[in-house]
Each structure stands twice: as structure tokens, then as C-alpha cells.
C-alpha atoms as a PDB file:
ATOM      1  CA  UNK A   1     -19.367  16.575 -27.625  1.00  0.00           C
ATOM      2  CA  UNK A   2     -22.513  17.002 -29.430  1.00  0.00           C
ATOM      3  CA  UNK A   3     -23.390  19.692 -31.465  1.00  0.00           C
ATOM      4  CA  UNK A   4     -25.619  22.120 -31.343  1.00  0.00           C
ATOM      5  CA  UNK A   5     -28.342  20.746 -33.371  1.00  0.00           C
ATOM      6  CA  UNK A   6     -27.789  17.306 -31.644  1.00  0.00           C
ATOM      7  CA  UNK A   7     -28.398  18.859 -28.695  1.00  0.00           C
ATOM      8  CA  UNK A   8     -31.817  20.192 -29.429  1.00  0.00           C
ATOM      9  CA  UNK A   9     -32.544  17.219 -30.703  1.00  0.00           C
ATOM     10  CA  UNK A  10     -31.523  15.252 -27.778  1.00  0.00           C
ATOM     11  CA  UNK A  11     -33.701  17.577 -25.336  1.00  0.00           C
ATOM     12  CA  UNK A  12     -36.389  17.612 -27.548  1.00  0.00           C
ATOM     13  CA  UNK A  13     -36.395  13.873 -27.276  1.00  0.00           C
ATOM     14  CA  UNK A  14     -35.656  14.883 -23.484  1.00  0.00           C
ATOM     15  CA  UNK A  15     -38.958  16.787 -23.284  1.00  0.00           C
ATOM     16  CA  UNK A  16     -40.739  13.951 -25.310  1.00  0.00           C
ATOM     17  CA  UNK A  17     -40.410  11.022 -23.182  1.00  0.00           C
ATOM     18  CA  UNK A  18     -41.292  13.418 -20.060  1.00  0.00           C
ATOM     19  CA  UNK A  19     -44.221  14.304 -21.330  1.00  0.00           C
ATOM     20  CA  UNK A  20     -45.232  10.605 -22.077  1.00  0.00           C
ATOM     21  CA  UNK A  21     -43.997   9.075 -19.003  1.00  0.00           C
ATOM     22  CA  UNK A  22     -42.614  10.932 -16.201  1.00  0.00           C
ATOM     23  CA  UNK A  23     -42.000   7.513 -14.078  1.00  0.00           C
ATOM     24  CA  UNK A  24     -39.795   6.198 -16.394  1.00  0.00           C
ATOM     25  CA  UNK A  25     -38.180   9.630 -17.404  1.00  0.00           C
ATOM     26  CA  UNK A  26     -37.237   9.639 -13.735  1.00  0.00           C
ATOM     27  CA  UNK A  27     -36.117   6.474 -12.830  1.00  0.00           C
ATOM     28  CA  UNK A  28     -34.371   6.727 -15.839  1.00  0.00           C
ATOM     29  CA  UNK A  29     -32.639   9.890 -14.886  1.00  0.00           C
ATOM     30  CA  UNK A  30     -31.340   8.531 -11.792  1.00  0.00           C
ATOM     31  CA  UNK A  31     -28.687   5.877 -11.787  1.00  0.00           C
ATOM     32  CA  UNK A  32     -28.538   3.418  -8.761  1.00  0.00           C
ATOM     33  CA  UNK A  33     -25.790   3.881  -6.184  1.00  0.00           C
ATOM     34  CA  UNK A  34     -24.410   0.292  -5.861  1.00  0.00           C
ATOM     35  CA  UNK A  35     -20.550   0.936  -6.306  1.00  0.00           C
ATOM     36  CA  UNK A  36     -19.482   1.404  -3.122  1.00  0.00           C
ATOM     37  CA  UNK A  37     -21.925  -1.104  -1.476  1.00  0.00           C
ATOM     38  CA  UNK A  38     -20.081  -3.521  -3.297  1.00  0.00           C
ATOM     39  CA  UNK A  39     -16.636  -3.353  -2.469  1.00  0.00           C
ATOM     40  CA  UNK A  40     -16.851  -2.918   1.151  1.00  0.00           C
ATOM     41  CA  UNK A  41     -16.496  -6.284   1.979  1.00  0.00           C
ATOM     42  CA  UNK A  42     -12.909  -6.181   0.286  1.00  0.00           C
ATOM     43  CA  UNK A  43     -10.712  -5.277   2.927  1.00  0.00           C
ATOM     44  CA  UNK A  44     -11.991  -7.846   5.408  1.00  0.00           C
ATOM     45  CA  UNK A  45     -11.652 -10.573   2.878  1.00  0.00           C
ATOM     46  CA  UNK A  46      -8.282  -9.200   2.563  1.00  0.00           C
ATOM     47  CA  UNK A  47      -7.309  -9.465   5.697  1.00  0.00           C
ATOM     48  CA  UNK A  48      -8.448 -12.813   6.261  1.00  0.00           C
ATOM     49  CA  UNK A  49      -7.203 -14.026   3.366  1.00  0.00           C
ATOM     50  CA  UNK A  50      -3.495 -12.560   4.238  1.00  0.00           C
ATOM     51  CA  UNK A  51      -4.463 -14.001   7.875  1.00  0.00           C
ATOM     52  CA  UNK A  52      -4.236 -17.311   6.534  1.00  0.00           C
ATOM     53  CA  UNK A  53      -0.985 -16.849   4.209  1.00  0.00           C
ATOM     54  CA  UNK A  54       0.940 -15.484   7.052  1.00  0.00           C
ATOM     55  CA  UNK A  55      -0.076 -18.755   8.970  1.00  0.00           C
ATOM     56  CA  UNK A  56       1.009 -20.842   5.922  1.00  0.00           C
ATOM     57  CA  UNK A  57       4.009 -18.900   5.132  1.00  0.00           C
ATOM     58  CA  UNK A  58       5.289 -19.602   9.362  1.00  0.00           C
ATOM     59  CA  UNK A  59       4.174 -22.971   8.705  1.00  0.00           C
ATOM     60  CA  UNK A  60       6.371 -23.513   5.594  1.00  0.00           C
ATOM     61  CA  UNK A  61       9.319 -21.141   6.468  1.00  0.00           C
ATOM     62  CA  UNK A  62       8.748 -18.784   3.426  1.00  0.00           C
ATOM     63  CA  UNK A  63       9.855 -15.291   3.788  1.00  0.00           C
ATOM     64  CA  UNK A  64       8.404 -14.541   0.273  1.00  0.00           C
ATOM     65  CA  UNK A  65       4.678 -15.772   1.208  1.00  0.00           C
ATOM     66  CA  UNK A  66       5.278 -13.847   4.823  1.00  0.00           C
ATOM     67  CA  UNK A  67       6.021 -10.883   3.504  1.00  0.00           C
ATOM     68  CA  UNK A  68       3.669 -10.981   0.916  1.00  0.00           C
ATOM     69  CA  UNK A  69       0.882 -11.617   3.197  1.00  0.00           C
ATOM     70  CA  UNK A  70       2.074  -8.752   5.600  1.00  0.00           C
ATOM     71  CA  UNK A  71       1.523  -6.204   2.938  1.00  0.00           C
ATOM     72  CA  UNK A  72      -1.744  -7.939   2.454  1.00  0.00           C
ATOM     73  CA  UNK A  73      -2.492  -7.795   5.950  1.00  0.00           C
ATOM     74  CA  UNK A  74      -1.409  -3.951   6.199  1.00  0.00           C
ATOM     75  CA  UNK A  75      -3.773  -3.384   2.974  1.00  0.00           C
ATOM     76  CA  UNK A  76      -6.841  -5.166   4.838  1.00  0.00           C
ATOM     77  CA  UNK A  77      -6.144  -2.928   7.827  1.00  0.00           C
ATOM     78  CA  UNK A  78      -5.718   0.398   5.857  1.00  0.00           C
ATOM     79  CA  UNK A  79      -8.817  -0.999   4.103  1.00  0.00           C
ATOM     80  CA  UNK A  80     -10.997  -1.168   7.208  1.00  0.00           C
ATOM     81  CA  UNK A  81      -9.697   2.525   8.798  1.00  0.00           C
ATOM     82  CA  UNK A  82     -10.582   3.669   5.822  1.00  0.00           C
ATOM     83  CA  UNK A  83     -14.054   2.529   5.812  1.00  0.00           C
ATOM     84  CA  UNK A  84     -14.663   3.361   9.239  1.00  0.00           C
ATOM     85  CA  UNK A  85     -13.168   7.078   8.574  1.00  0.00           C
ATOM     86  CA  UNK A  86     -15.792   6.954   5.712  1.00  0.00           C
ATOM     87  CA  UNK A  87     -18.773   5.950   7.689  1.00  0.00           C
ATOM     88  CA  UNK A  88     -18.170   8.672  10.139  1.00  0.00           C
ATOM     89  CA  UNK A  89     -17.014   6.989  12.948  1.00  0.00           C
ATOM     90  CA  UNK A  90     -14.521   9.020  14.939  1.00  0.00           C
ATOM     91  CA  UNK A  91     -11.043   7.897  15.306  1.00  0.00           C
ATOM     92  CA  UNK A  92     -10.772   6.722  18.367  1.00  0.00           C
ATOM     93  CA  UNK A  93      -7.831   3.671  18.549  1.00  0.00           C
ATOM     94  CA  UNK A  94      -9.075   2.315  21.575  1.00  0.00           C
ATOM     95  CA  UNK A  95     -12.097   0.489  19.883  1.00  0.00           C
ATOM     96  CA  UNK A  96     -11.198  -2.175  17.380  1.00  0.00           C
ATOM     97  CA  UNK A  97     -11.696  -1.999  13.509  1.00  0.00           C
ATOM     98  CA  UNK A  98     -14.635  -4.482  13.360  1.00  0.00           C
END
């Protein structure tokens, strides 16, 4: 927390570089919007990923890498409802997640 002084200070600065350059004031202002851009790709990977260790772990006869890759596989699925829920699509379970 600043104090009060610091404050006036601050929005004095503020005012400052808004009078100078109101361009850069505002892009300055306003912070870009890429976090949630960037993990949507995550649950798909997910899945495929525990796609491929469920394969392995039938292939090998490991009930630690199946049900490891299960819960992956139930993640990437939660994942991808959860996306879809977020986009607005309505929740209809006779179209598939992709």
C-alpha cells in the first residue's frame, strides 16, 4: 500500500505522461488478454497424450501406467466440457467434444 503522498505522486506522474502521450498512456493502461488463449490447447494434448499411455500401458500389461493414463484421459475430457461450457456452447451430449 502506498501512502498518501506516494499516491499523489504516482497520479501526478499519472496525469504527466497523459498529457505527453495519450497513445502510450493507453496502451499502457491496458494489459493484453493472452492467458487463456494459451492454455486451451491443454486438455486436448492431454487427452492424446493419455490416449497413447493407455495404448502402451494394454500393450505392456501395466495397471499403474493404465490407470494413470485413465485419470489423464478423464482430465482431458473434463478439460474439453469445460471449454466448451466456457465458449457458450450449450450442453447438449449428443454432439461430440471436438
Amino acid at each position: 500500500m502506498l501512502n498518501q503522498n506516494d499516491r499523489r505522486r504516482l497520479e501526478a506522474i499519472e496525469r504527466q505522461l497523459r498529457d505527453d502521450d495519450p497513445e502510450f498512456a493507453r496502451r499502457f493502461s491496458q494489459w493484453p488478454d493472452d492467458g487463456p488463449r494459451r492454455w486451451r490447447s491443454w486438455p486436448a494434448l492431454v487427452l492424446a497424450l493419455s490416449g497413447l499411455g493407455l495404448l502402451l500401458a494394454l500393450a505392456v500389461l501395466s495397471p499403474a501406467l493404465f490407470l494413470l493414463s485413465a485419470g489423464g484421459m478423464t482430465a482431458g475430457w473434463v478439460g474439453l466440457a469445460r471449454r466448451r461450457r466456457e465458449d457458450g456452447d450449450p450442453p447438449d451430449n449428443s454432439a461430440p467434444l471436438w
